[in-house]
N, C-alpha and C. Protein backbone atom coordinates (compact mmCIF):
# COMPACT_ATOMS: atom_id res chain seq x y z
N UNK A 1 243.35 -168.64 20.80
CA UNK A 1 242.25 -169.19 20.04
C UNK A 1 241.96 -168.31 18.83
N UNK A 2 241.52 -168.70 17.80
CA UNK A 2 241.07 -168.28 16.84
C UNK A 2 239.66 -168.55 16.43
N UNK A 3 239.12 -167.66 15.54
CA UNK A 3 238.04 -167.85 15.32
C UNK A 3 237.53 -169.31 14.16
N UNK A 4 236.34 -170.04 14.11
CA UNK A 4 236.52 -170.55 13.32
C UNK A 4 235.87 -169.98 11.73
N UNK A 5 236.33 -170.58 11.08
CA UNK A 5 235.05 -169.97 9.40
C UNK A 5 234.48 -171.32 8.59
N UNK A 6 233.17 -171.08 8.06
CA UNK A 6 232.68 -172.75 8.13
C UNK A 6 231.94 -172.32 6.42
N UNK A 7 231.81 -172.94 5.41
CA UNK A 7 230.98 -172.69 4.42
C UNK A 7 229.71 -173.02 4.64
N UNK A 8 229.00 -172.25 3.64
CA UNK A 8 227.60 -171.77 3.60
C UNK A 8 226.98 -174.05 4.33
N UNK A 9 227.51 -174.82 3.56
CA UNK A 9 226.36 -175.65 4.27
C UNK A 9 226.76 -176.34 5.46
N UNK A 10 227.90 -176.13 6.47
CA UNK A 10 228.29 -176.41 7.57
C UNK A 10 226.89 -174.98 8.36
N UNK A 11 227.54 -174.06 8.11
CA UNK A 11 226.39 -173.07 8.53
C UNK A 11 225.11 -173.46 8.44
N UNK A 12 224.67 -173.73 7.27
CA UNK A 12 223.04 -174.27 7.52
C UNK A 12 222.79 -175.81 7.80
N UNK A 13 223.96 -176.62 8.67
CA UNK A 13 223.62 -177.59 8.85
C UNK A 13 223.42 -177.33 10.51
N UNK A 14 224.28 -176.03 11.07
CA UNK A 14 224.00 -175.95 12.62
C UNK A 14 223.24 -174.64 12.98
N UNK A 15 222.48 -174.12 11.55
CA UNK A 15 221.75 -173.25 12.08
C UNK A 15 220.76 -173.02 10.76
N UNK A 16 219.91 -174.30 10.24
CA UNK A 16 218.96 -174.50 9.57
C UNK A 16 217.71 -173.11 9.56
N UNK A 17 217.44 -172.84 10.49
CA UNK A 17 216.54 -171.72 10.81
C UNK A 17 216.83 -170.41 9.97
N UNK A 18 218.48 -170.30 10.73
CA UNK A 18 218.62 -168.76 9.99
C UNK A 18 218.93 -169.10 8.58
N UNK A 19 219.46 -169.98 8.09
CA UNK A 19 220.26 -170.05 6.88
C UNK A 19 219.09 -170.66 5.87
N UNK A 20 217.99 -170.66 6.36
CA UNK A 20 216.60 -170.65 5.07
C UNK A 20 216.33 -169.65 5.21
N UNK A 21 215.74 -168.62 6.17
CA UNK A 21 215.79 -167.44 5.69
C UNK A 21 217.03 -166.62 4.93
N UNK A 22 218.18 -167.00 5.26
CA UNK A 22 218.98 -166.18 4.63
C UNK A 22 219.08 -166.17 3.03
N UNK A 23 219.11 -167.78 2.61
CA UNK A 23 219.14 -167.88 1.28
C UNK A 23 217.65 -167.29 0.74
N UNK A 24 216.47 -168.04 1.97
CA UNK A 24 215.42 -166.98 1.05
C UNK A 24 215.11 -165.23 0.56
N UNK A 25 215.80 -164.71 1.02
CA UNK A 25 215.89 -163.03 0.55
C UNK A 25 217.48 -163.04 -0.31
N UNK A 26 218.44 -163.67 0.27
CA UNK A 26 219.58 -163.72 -0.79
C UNK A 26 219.36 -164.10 -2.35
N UNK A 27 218.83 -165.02 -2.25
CA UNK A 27 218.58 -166.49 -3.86
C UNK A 27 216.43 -166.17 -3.93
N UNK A 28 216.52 -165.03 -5.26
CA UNK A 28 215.32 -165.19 -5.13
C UNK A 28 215.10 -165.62 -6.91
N UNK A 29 214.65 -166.72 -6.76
CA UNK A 29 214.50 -167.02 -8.17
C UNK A 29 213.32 -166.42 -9.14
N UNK A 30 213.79 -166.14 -10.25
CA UNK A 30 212.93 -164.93 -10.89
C UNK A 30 212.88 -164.37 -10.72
N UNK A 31 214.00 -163.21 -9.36
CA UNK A 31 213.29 -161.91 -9.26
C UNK A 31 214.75 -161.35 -8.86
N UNK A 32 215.78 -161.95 -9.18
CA UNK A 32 216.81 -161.42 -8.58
C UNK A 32 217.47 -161.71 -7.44
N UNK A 33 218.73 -161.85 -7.57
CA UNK A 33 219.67 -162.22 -6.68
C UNK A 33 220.48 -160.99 -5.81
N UNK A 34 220.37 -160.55 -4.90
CA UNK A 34 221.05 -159.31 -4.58
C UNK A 34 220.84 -159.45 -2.99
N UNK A 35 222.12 -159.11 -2.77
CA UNK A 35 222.41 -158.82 -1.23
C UNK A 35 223.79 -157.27 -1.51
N UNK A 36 223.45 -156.72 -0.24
CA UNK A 36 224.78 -155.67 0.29
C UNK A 36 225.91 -156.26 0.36
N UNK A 37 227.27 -156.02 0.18
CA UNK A 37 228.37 -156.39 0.89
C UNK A 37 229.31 -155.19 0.48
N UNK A 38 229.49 -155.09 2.36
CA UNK A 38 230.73 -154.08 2.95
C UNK A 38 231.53 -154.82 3.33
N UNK A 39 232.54 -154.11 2.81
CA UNK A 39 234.27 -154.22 3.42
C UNK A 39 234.44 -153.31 3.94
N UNK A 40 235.88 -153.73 4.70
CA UNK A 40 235.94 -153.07 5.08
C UNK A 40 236.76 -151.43 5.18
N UNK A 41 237.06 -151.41 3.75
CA UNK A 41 237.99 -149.97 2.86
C UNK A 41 237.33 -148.34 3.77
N UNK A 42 236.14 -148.40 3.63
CA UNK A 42 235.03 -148.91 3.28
C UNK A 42 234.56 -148.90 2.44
N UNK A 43 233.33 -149.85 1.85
CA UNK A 43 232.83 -149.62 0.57
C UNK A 43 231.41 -150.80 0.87
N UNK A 44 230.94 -149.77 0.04
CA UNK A 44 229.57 -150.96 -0.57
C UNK A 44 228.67 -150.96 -1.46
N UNK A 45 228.51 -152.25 -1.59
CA UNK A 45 228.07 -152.47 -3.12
C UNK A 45 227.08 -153.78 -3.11
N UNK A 46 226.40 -153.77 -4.40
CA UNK A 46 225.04 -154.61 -4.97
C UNK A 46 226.29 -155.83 -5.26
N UNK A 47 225.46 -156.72 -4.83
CA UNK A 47 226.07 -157.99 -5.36
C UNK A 47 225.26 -158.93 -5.84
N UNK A 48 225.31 -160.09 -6.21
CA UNK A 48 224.48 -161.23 -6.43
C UNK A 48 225.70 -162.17 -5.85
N UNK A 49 224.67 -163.13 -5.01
CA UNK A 49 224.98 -164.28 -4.10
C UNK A 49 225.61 -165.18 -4.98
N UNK A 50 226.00 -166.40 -5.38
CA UNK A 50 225.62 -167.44 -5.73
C UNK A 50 225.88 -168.76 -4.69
N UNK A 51 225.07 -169.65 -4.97
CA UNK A 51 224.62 -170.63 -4.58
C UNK A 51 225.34 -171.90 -4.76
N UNK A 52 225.91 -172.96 -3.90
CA UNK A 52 226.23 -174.16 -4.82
C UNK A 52 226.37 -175.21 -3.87
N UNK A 53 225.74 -176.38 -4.07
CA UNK A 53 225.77 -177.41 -3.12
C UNK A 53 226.29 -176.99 -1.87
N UNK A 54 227.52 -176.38 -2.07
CA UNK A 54 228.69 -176.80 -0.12
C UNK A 54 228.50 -174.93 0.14
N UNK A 55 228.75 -174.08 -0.78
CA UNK A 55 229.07 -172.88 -0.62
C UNK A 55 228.24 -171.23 -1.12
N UNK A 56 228.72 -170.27 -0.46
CA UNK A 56 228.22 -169.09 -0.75
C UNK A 56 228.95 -167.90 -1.69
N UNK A 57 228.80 -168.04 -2.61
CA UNK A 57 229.87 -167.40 -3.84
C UNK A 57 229.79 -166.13 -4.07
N UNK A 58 230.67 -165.00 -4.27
CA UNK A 58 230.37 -164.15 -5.20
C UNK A 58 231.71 -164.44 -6.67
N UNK A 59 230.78 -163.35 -7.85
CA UNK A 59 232.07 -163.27 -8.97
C UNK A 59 231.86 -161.72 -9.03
N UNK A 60 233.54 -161.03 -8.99
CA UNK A 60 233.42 -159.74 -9.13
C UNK A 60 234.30 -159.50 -10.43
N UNK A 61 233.87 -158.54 -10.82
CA UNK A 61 234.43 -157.91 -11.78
C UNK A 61 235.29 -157.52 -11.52
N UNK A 62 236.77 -157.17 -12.27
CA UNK A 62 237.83 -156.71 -12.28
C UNK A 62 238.19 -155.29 -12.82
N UNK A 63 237.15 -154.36 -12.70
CA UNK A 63 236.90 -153.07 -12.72
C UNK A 63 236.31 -152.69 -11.82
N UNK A 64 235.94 -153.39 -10.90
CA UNK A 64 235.30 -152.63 -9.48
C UNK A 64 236.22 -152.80 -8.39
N UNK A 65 235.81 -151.46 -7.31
CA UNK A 65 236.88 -151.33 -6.31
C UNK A 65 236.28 -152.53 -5.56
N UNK A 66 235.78 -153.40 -5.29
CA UNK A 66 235.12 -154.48 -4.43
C UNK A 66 236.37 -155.08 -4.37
N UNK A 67 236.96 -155.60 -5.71
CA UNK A 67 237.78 -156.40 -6.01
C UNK A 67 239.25 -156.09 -4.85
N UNK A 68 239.91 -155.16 -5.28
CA UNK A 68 240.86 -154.88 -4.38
C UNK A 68 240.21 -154.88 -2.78
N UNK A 69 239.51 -154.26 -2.55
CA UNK A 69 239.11 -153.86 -1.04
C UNK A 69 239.28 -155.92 -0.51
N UNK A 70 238.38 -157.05 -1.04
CA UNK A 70 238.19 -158.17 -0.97
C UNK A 70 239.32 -158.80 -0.95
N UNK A 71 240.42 -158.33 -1.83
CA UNK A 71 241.98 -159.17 -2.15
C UNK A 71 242.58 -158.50 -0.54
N UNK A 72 242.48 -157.01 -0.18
CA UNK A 72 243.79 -156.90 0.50
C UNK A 72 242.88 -156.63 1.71
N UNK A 73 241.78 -156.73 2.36
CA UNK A 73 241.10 -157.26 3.70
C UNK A 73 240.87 -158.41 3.99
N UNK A 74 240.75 -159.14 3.11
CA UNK A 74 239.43 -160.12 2.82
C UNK A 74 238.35 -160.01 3.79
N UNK A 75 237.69 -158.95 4.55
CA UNK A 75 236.91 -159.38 5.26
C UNK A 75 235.05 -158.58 4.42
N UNK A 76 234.39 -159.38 4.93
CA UNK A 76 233.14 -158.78 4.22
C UNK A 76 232.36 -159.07 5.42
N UNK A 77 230.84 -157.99 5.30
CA UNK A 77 229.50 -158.60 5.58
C UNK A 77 228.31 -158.37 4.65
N UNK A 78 227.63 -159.26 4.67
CA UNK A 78 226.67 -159.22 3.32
C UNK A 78 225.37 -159.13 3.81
N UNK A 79 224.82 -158.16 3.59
CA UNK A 79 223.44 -158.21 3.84
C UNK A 79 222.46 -158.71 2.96
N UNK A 80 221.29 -158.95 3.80
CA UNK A 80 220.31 -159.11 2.28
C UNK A 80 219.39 -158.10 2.21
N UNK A 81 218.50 -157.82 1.20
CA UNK A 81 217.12 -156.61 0.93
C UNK A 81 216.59 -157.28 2.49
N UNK A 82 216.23 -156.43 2.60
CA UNK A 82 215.53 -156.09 3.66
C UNK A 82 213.98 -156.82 2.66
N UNK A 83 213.59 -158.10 3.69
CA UNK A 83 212.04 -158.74 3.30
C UNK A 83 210.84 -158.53 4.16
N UNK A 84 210.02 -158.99 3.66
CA UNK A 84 208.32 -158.66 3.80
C UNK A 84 208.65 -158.94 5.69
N UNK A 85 207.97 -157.61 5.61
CA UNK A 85 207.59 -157.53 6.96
C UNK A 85 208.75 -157.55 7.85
N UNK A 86 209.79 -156.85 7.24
CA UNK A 86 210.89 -155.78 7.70
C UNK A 86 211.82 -157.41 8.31
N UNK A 87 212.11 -158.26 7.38
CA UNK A 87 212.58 -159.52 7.68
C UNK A 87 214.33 -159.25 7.36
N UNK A 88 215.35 -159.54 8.42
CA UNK A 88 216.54 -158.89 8.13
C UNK A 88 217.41 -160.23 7.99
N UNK A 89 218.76 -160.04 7.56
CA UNK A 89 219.42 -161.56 7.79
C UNK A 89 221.10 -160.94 7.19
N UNK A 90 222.01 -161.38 7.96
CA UNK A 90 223.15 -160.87 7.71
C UNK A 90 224.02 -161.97 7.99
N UNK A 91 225.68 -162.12 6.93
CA UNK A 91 226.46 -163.27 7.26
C UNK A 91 227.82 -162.16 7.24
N UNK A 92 228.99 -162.58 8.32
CA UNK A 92 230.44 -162.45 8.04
C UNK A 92 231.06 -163.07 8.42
N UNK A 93 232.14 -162.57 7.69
CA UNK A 93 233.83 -162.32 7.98
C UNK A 93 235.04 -162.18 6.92
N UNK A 94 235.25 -163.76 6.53
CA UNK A 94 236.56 -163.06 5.21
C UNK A 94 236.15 -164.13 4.08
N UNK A 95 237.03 -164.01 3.29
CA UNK A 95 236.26 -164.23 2.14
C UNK A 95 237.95 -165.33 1.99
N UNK A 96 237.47 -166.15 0.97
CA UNK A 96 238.46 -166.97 0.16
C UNK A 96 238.55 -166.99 -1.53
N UNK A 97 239.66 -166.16 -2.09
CA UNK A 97 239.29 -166.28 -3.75
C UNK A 97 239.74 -167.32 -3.98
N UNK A 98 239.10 -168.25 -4.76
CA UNK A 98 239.00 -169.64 -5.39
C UNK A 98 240.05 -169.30 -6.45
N UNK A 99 240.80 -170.46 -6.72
CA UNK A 99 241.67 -170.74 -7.66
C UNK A 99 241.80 -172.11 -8.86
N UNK A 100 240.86 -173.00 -8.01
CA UNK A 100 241.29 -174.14 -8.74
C UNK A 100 239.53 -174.00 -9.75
N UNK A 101 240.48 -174.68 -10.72
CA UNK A 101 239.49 -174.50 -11.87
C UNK A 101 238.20 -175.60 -11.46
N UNK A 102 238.18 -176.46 -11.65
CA UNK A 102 236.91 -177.83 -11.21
C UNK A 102 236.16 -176.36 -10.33
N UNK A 103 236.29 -175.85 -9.03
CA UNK A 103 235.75 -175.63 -8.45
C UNK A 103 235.13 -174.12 -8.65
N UNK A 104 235.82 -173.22 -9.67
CA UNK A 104 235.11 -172.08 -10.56
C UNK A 104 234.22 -172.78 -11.63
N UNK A 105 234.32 -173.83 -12.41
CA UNK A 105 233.50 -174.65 -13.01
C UNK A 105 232.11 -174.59 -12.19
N UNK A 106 232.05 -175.06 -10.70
CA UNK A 106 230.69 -175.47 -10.60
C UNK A 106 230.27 -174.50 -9.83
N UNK A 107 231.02 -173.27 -9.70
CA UNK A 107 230.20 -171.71 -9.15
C UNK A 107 229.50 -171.33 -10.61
N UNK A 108 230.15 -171.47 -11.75
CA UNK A 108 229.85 -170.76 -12.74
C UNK A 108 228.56 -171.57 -13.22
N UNK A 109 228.48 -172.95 -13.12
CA UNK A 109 227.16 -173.56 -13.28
C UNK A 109 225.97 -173.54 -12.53
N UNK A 110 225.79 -172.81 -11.51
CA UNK A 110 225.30 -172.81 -10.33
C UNK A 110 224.93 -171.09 -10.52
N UNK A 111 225.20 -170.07 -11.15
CA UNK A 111 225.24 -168.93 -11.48
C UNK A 111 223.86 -169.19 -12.18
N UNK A 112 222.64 -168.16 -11.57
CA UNK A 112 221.32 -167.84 -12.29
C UNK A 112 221.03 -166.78 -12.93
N UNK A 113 221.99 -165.97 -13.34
CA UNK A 113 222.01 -164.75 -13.86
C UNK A 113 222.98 -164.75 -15.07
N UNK A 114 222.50 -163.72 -15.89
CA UNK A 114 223.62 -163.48 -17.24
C UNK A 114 224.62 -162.56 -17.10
N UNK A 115 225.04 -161.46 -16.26
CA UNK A 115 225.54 -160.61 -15.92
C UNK A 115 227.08 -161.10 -15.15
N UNK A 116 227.69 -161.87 -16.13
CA UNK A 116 229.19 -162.57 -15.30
C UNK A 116 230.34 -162.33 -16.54
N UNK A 117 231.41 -163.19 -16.16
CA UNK A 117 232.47 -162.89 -16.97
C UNK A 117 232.74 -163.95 -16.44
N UNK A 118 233.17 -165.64 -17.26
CA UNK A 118 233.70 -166.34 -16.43
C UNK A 118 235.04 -166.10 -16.14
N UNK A 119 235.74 -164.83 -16.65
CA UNK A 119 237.28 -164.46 -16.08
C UNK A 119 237.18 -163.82 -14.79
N UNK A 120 236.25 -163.45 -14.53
CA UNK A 120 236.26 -162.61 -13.57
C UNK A 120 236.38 -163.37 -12.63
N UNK A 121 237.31 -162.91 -11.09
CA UNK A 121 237.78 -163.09 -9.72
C UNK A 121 236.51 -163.93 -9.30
N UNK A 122 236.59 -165.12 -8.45
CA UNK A 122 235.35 -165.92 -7.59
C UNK A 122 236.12 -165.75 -6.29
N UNK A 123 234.70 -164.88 -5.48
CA UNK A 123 235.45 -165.34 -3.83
C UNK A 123 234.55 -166.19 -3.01
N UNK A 124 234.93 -167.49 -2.08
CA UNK A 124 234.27 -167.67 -1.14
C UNK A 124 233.72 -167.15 0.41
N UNK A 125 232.03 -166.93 0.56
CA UNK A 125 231.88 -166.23 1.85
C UNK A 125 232.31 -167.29 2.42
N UNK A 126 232.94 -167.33 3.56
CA UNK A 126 233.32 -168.21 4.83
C UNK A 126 232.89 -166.77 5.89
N UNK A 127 231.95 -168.41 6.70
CA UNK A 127 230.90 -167.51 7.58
C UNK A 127 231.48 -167.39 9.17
N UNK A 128 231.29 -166.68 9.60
CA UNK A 128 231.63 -166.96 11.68
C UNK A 128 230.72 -166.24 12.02
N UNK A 129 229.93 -165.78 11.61
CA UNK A 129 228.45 -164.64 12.55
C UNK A 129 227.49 -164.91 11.37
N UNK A 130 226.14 -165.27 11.77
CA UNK A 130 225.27 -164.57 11.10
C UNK A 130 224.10 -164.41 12.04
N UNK A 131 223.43 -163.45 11.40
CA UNK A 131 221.88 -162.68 12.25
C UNK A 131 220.90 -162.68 11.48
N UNK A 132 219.75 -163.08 12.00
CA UNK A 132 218.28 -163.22 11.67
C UNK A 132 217.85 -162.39 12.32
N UNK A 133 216.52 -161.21 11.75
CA UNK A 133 215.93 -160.68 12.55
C UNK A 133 214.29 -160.21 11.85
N UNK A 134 213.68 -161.34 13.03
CA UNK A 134 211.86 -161.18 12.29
C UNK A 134 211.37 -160.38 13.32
N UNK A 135 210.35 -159.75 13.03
CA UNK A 135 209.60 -159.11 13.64
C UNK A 135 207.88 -160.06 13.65
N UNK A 136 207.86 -160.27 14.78
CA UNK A 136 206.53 -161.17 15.02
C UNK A 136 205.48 -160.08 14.92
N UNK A 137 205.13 -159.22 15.97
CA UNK A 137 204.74 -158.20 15.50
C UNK A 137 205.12 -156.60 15.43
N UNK A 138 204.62 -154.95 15.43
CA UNK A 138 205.39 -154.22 14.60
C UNK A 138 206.31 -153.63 15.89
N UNK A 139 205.80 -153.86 17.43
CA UNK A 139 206.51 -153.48 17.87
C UNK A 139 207.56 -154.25 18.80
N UNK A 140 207.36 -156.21 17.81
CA UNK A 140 208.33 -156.88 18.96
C UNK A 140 209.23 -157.31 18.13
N UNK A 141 210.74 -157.71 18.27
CA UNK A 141 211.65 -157.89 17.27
C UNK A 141 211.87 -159.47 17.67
N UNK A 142 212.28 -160.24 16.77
CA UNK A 142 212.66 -161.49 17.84
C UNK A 142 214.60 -161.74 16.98
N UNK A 143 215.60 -161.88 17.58
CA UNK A 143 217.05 -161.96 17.12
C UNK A 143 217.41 -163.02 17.44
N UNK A 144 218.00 -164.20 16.27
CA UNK A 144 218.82 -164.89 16.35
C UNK A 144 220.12 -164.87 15.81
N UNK A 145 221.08 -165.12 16.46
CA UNK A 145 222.56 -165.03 16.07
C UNK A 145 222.77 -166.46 16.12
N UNK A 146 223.80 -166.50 15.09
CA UNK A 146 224.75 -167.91 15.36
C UNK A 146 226.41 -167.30 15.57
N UNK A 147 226.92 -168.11 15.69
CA UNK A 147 228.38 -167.75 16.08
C UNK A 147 229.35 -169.26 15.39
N UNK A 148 229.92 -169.47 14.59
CA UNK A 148 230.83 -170.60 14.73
C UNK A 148 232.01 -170.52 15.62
N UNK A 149 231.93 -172.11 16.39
CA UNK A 149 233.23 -172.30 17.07
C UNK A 149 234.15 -171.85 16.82
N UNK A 150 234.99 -171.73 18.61
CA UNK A 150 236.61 -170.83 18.18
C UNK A 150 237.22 -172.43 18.12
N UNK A 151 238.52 -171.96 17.33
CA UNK A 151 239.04 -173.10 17.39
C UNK A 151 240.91 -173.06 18.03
C-alpha cells in the first residue's frame, strides 16, 4: 500500500474544520501570507502560501536553497504563525512542480502579493497529514489530525 496525496480542496472537502483554520493563519489578507516550510535537507524557510480554487501553491525563487532541497526530496511540511491564542495548524508530505503553463497562469492570478517572478519554479503542496491544534483553555489542548487514505 501506498500512501495517498490529495490537493488542498479534496483535503478541505473531508476535513472542513481543520482546513478553515489552516487557510485562516496561512491566507491572511492584508496582513500577509506566511507559513514555515521544512524539508527535508534540512532547511527552513518563510514562505507565502498561495491559494487557488483546487490547490495549495508555493513559487520559489531560483536562488534559494528551498528550490533544490524541494526538486531532489520533494517532501515538505508547512507550518503556519502560530495564531491568537497559541492556535497551531500544520500540512505534509511531497510537493509536485507544475509544468503546464494554463495551470502556472492561474497560481500566478491567484497570487496576493508583489514579491514573485513569474519565472520562478511553482510547486504543488499535495497533502497526506494535517494537524490542528486549539487550545480551549490555557491548560487544555484539544488535537485534530486528518490522515488521507492509503491507497
Amino acid at each position: 500500500m501506498r500512501e495517498a496525496l490529495v490537493r488542498w480542496d479534496d483535503f478541505a472537502e473531508h476535513a472542513p474544520a481543520i482546513a478553515e483554520v489552516g487557510k485562516s493563519l496561512l491566507f491572511r489578507v492584508g496582513q500577509g501570507e506566511v507559513g514555515i516550510l521544512a524539508t527535508v535537507d534540512p532547511h527552513v524557510a518563510s514562505v507565502c502560501p498561495i491559494f487557488t480554487a483546487v490547490g495549495s501553491y508555493l513559487s520559489v525563487s531560483d536562488t534559494t536553497p528551498k528550490l533544490a532541497h524541494l526538486r531532489s526530496a520533494g517532501r515538505y511540511a508547512l507550518h503556519a504563525m502560530v495564531g491568537a491564542d497559541d492556535l497551531e495548524f500544520q500540512i505534509r508530505r511531497r510537493v509536485r512542480e507544475v509544468e503546464e503553463a494554463a495551470e502556472k497562469r492561474g497560481v500566478h492570478a491567484a497570487i496576493q502579493f508583489d514579491s514573485y517572478d513569474p519565472q520562478h519554479p511553482i510547486f504543488e503542496l499535495l497533502i497526506a497529514y494535517a494537524l490542528c491544534v486549539t487550545w480551549p483553555t490555557a491548560a487544555e489542548s484539544h488535537k485534530q489530525s486528518w490522515h488521507a487514505a492509503t491507497v
